[in-house]
C-alpha atoms as a PDB file:
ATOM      1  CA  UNK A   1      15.609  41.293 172.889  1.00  0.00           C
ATOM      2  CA  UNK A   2      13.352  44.346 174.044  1.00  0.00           C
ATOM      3  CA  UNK A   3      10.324  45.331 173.103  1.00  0.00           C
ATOM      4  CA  UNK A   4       9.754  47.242 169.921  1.00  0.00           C
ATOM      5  CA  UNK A   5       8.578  50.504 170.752  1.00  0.00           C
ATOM      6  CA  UNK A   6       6.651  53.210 168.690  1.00  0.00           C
ATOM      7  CA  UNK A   7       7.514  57.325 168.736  1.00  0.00           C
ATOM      8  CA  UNK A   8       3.856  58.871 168.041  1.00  0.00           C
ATOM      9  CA  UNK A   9       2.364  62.277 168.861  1.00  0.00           C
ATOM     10  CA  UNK A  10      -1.041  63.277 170.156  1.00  0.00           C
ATOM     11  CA  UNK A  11      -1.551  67.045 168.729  1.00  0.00           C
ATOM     12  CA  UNK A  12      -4.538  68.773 169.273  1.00  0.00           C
ATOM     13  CA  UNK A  13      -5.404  72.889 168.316  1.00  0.00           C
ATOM     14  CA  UNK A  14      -7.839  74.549 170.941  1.00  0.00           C
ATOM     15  CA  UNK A  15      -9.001  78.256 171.188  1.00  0.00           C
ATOM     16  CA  UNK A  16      -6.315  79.488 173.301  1.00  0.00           C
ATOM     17  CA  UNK A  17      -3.708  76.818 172.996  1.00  0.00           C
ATOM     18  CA  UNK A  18      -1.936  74.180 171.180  1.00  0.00           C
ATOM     19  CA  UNK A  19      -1.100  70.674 172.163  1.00  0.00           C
ATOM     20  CA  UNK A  20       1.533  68.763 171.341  1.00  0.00           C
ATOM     21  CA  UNK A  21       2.824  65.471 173.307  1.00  0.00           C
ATOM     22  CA  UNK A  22       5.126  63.225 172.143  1.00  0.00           C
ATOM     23  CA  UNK A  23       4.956  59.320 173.446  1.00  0.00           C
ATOM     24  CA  UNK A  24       6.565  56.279 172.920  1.00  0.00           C
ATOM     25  CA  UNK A  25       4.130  53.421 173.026  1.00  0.00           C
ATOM     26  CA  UNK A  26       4.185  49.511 172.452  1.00  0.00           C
ATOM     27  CA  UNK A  27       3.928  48.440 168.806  1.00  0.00           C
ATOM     28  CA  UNK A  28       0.066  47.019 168.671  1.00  0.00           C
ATOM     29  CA  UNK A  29      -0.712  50.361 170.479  1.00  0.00           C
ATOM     30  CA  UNK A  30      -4.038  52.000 169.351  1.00  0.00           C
ATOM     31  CA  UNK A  31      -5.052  55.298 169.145  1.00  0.00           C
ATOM     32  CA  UNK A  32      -6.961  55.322 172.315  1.00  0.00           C
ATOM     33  CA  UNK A  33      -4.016  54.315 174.426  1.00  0.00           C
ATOM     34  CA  UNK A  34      -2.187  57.385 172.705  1.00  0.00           C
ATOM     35  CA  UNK A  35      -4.971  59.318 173.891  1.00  0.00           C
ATOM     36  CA  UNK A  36      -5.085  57.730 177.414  1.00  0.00           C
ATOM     37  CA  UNK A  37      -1.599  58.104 178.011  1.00  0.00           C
ATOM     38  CA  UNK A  38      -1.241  62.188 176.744  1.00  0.00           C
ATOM     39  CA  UNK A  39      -3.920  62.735 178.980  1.00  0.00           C
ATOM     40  CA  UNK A  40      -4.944  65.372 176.784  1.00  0.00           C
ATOM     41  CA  UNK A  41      -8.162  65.256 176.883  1.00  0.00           C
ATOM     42  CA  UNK A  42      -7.998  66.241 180.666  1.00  0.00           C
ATOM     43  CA  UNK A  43      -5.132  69.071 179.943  1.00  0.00           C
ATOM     44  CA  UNK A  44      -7.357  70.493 177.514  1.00  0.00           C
ATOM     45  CA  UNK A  45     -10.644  69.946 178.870  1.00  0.00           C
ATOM     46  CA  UNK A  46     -12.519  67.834 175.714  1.00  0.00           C
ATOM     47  CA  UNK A  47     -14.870  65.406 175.727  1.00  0.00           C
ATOM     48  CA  UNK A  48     -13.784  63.106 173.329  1.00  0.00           C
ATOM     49  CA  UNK A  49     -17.353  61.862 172.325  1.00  0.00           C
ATOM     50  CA  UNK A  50     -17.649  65.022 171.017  1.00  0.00           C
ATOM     51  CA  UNK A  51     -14.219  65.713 168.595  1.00  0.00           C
ATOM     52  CA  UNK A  52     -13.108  63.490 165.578  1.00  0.00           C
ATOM     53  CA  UNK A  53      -9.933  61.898 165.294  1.00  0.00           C
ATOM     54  CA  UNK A  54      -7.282  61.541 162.625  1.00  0.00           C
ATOM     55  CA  UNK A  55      -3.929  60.385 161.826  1.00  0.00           C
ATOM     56  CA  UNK A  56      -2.032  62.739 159.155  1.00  0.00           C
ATOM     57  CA  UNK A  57      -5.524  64.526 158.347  1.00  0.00           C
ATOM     58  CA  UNK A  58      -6.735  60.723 157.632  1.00  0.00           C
ATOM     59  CA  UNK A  59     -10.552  60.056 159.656  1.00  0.00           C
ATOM     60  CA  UNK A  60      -9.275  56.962 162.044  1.00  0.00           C
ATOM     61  CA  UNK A  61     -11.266  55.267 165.526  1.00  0.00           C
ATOM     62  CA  UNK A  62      -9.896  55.097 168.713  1.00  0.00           C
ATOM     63  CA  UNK A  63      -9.485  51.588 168.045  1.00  0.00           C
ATOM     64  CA  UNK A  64      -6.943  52.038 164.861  1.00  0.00           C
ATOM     65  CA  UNK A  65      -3.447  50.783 165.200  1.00  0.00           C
ATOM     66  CA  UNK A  66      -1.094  53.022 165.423  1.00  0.00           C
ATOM     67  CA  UNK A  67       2.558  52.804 163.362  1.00  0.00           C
ATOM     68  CA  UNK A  68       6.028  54.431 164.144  1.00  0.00           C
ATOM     69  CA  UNK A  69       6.056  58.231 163.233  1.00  0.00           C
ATOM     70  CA  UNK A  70       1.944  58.649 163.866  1.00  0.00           C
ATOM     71  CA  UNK A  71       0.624  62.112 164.839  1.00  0.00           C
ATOM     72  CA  UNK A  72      -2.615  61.732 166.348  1.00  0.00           C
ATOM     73  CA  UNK A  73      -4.664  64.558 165.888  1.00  0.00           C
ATOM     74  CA  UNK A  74      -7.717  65.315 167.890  1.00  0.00           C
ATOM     75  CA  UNK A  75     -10.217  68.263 166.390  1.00  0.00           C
ATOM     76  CA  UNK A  76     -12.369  70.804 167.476  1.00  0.00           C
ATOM     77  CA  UNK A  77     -16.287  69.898 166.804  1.00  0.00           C
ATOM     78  CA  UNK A  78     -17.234  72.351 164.407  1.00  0.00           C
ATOM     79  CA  UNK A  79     -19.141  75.530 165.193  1.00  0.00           C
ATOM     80  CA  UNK A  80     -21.245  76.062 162.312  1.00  0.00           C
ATOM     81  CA  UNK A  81     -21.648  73.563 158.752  1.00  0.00           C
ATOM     82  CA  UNK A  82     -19.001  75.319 156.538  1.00  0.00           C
ATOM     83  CA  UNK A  83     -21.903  74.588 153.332  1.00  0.00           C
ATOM     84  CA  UNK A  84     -24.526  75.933 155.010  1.00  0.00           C
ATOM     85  CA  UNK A  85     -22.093  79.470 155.724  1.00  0.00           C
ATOM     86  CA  UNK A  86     -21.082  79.401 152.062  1.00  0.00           C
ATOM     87  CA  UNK A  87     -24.499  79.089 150.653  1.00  0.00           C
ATOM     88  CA  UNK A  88     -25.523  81.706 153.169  1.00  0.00           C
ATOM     89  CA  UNK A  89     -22.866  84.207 151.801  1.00  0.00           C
ATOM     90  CA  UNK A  90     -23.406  83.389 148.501  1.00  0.00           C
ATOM     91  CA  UNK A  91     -27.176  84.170 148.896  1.00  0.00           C
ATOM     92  CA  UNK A  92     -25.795  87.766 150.127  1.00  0.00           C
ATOM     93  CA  UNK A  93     -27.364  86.598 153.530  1.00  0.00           C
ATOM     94  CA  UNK A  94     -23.526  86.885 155.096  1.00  0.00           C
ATOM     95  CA  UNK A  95     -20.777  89.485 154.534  1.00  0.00           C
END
């Protein structure tokens, strides 16, 4: 009998393009083999100590199993704290 296999994706949204890499993977795989083996982080140029992860918008670790169907998604650190902007436009500080 073969090995069961898993379809996942590794998607990730940068400034000036989008990634999107389908894999198939061994079931057990975790999301830091799906990372290893998109090589994304090279295509894109990240440094993955520096973006969060998730699977469906879910917060997961590198070391979270994956299951069939997964879209790993890797995403941008953010520029500026979205409460601190709001509270600055509220304040009229912002328009």
């Amino acid at each position: 009998m073969a090995d069961a296999l898993l379809q996942v994706e590794v998607v990730h949204a940068g400034l000036a393009r989008c990634w999107r890499i389908g894999l198939t993977l061994p079931v057990g795989a975790l999301v830091a083999d799906a990372l290893t083996h998109s090589a994304i982080a090279e295509r894109a140029g990240l440094d993955l100590s520096d973006c969060r992860l998730g699977i469906f918008s879910q917060p997961c670790t590198p070391q979270t199993r994956l299951h069939d169907g997964d879209r790993v998604e890797i995403y941008r650190p953010l520029r500026c704290d979205p409460k601190i902007v709001r509270r600055r436009r509220a304040a009229g500080e912002l328009s």
